[in-house]
N, C-alpha and C. Protein backbone atom coordinates (compact mmCIF):
# COMPACT_ATOMS: atom_id res chain seq x y z
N UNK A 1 -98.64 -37.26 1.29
CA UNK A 1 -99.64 -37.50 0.28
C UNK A 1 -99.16 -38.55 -0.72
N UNK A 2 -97.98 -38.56 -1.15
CA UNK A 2 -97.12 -39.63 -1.75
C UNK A 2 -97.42 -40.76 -1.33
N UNK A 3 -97.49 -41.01 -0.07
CA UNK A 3 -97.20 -42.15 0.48
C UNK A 3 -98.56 -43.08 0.79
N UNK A 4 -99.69 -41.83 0.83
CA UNK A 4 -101.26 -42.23 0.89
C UNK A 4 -101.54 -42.67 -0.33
N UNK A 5 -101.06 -41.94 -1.68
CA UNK A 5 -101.62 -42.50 -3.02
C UNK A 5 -100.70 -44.09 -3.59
N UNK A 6 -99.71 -44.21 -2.81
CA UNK A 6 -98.78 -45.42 -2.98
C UNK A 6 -99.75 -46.49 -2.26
N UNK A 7 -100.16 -46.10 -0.89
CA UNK A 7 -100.25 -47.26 -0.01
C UNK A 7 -101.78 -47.88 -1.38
N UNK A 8 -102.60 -47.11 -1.21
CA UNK A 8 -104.07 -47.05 -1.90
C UNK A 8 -103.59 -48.06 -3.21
N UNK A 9 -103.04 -47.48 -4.18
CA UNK A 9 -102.90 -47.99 -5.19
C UNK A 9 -101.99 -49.49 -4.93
N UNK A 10 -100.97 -49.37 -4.14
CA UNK A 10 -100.34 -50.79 -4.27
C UNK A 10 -101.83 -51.97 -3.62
N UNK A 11 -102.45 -52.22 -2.53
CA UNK A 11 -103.56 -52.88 -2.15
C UNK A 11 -104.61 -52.92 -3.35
N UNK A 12 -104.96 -52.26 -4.77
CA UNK A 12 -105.86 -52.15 -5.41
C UNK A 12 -105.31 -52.84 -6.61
N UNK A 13 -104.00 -53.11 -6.87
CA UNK A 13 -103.24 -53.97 -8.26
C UNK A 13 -102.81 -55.43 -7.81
N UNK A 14 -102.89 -55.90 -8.67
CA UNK A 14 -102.35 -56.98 -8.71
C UNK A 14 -100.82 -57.22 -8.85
N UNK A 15 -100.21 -56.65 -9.38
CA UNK A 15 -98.26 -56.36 -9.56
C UNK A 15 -98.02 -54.71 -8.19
N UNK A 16 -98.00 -55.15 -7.11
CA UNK A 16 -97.72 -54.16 -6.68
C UNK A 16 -96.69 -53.51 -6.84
N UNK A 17 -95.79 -54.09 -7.20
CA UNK A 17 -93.90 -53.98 -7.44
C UNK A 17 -93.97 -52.39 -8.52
N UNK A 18 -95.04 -52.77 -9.35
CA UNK A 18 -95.01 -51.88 -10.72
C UNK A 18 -95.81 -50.70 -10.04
N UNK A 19 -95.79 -50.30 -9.11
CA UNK A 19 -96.93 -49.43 -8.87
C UNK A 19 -95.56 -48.25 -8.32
N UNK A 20 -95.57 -46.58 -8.83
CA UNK A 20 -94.70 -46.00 -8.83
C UNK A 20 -95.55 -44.53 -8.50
N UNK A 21 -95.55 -43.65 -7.54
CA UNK A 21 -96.08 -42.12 -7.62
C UNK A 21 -94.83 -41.27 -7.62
N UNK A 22 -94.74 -40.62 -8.10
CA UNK A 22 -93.82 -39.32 -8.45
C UNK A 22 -94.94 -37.88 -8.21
N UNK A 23 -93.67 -37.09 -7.62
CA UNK A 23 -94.21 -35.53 -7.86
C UNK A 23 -94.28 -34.84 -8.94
N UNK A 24 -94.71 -34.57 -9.80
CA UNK A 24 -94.65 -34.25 -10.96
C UNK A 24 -94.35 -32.41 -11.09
N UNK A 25 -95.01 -32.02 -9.91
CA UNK A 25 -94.88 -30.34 -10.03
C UNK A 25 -95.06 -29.71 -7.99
N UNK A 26 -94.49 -28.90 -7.66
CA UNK A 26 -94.96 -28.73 -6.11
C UNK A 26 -94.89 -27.55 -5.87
N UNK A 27 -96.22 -26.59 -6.02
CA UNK A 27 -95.85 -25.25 -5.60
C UNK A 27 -96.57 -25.06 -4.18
N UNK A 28 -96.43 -23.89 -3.93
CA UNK A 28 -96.60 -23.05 -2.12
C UNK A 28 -97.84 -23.82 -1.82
N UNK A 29 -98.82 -23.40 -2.94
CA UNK A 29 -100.59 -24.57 -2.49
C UNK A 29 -100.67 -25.30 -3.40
N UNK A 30 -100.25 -26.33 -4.15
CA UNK A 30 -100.67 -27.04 -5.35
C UNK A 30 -99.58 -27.59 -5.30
N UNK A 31 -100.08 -28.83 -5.64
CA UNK A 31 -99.12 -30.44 -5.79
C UNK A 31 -99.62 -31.12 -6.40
N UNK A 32 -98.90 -31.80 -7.83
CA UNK A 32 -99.32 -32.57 -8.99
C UNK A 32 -98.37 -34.13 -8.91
N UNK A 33 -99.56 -35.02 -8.32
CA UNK A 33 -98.63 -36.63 -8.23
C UNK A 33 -99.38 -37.51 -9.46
N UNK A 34 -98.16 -38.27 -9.80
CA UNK A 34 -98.39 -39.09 -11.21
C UNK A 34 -98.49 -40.06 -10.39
N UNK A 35 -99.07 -41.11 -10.86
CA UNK A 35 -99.61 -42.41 -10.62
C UNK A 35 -98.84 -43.54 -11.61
N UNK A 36 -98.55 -44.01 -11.56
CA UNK A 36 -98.09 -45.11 -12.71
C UNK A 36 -97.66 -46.39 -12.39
N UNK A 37 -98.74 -47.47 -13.02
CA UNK A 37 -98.77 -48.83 -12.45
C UNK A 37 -98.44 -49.81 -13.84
N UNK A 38 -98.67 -51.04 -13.72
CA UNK A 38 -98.81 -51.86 -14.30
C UNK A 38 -99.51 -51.34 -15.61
N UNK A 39 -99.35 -52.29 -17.06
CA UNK A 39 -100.20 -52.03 -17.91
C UNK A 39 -101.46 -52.93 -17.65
N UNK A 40 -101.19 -53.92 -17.01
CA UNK A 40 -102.65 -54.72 -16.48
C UNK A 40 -103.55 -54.08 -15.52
N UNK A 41 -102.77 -53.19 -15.08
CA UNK A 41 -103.50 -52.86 -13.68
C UNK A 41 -104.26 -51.37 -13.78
N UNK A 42 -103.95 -51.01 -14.85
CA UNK A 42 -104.83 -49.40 -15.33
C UNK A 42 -105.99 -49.37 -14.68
N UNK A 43 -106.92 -50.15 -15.73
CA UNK A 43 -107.84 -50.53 -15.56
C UNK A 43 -108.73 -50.62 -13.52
N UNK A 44 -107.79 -51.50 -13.01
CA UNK A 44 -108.03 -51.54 -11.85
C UNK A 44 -108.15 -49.89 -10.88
N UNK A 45 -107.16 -49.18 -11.25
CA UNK A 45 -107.23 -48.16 -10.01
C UNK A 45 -108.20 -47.29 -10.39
N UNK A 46 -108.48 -47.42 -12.12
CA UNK A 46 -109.73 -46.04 -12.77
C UNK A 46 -110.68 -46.73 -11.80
N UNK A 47 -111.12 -47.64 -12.29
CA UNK A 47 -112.76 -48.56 -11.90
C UNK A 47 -113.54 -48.29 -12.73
N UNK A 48 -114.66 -48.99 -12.93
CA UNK A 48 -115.92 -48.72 -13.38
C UNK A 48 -116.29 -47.55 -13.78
N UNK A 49 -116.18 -46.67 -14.86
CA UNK A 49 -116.62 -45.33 -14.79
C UNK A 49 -115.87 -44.58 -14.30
N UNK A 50 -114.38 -44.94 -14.13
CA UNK A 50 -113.84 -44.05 -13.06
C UNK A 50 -113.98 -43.32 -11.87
N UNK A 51 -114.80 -44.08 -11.29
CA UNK A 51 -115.15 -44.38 -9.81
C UNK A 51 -114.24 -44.50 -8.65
N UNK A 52 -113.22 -45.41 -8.84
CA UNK A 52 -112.07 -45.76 -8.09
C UNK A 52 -111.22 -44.79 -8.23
N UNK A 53 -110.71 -44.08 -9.44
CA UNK A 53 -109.86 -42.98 -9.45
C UNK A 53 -110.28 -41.99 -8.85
N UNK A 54 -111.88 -41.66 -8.86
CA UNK A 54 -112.79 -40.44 -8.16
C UNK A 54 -112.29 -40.60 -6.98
N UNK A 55 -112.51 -41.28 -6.54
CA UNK A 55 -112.36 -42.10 -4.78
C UNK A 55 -111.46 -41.56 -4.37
N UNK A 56 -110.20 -42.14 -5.07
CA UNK A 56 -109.19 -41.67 -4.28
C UNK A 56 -108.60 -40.59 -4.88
N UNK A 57 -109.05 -39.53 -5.61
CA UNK A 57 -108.60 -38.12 -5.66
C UNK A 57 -109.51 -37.41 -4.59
N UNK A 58 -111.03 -37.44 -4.46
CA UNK A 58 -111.21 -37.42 -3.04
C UNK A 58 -110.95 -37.15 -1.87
N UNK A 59 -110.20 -38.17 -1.59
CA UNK A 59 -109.06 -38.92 -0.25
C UNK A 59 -108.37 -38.00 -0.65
N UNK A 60 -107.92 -37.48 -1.48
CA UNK A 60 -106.46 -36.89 -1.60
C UNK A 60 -107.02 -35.46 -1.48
N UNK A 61 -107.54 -34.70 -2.02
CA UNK A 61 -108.05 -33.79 -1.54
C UNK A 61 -108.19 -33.25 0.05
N UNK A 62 -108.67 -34.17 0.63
CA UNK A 62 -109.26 -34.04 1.57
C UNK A 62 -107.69 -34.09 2.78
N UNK A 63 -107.17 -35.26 2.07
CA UNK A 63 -105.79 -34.72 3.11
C UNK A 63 -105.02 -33.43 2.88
N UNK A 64 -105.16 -33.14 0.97
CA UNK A 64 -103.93 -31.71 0.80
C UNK A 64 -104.96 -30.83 1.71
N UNK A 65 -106.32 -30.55 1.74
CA UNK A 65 -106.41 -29.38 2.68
C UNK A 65 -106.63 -29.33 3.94
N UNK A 66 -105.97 -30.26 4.17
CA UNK A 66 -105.79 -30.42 6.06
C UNK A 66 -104.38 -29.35 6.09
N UNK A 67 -103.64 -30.09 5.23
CA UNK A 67 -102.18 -29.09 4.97
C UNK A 67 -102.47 -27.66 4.60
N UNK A 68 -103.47 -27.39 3.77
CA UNK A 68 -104.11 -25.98 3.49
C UNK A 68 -103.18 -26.14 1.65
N UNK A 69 -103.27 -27.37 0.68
CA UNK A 69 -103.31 -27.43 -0.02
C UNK A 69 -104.01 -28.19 -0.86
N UNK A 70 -103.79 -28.10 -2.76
CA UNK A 70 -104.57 -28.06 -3.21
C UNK A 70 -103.66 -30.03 -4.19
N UNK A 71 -104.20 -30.88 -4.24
CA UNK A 71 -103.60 -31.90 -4.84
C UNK A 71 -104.30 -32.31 -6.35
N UNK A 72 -103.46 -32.74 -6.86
CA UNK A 72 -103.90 -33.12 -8.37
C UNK A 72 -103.30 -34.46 -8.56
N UNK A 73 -104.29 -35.72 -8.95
CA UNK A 73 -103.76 -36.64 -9.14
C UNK A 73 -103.73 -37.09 -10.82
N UNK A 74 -102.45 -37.34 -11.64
CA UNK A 74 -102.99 -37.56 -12.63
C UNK A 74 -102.43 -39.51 -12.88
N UNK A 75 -103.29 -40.20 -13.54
CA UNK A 75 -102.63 -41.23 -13.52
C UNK A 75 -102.22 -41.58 -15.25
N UNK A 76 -100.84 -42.34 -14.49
CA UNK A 76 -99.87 -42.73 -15.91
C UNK A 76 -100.16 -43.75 -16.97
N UNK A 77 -100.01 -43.84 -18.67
CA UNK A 77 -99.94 -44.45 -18.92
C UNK A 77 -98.77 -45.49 -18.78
């Protein structure tokens, strides 16, 4: 799931270099990944209304319960 919210977010910024996910918390069903990019690039992964962030918590969802868990994406200042 790390590696799905990395790939997503590095293709959606402009400084991919700055683009960093960490686990923030990981229990038996629940997993909390931080997001943290660029200060230019905030903007970019929310979207419009936070649309783009919807999106891909979504996506992320949809993979933790293939695993039979529950994911939380929060993104960094």
């Amino acid at each position: 799931m790390k590696e799905f919210v990395e790939y997503i977010a590095k293709y959606l910024v402009d400084n991919p270099d700055e683009v960093s996910v960490e686990i923030k918390s990981e229990e038996e069903r629940k997993i909390v990944l931080g997001l943290k990019v660029g200060p230019d690039d905030v903007g970019k992964v929310i979207g419009k209304q936070g649309k783009t962030a919807q999106a891909i918590r979504t996506l992320l969802t949809a993979i933790a319960a293939k695993e039979g868990k529950r994911a939380i994406l929060d993104i960094l200042d």
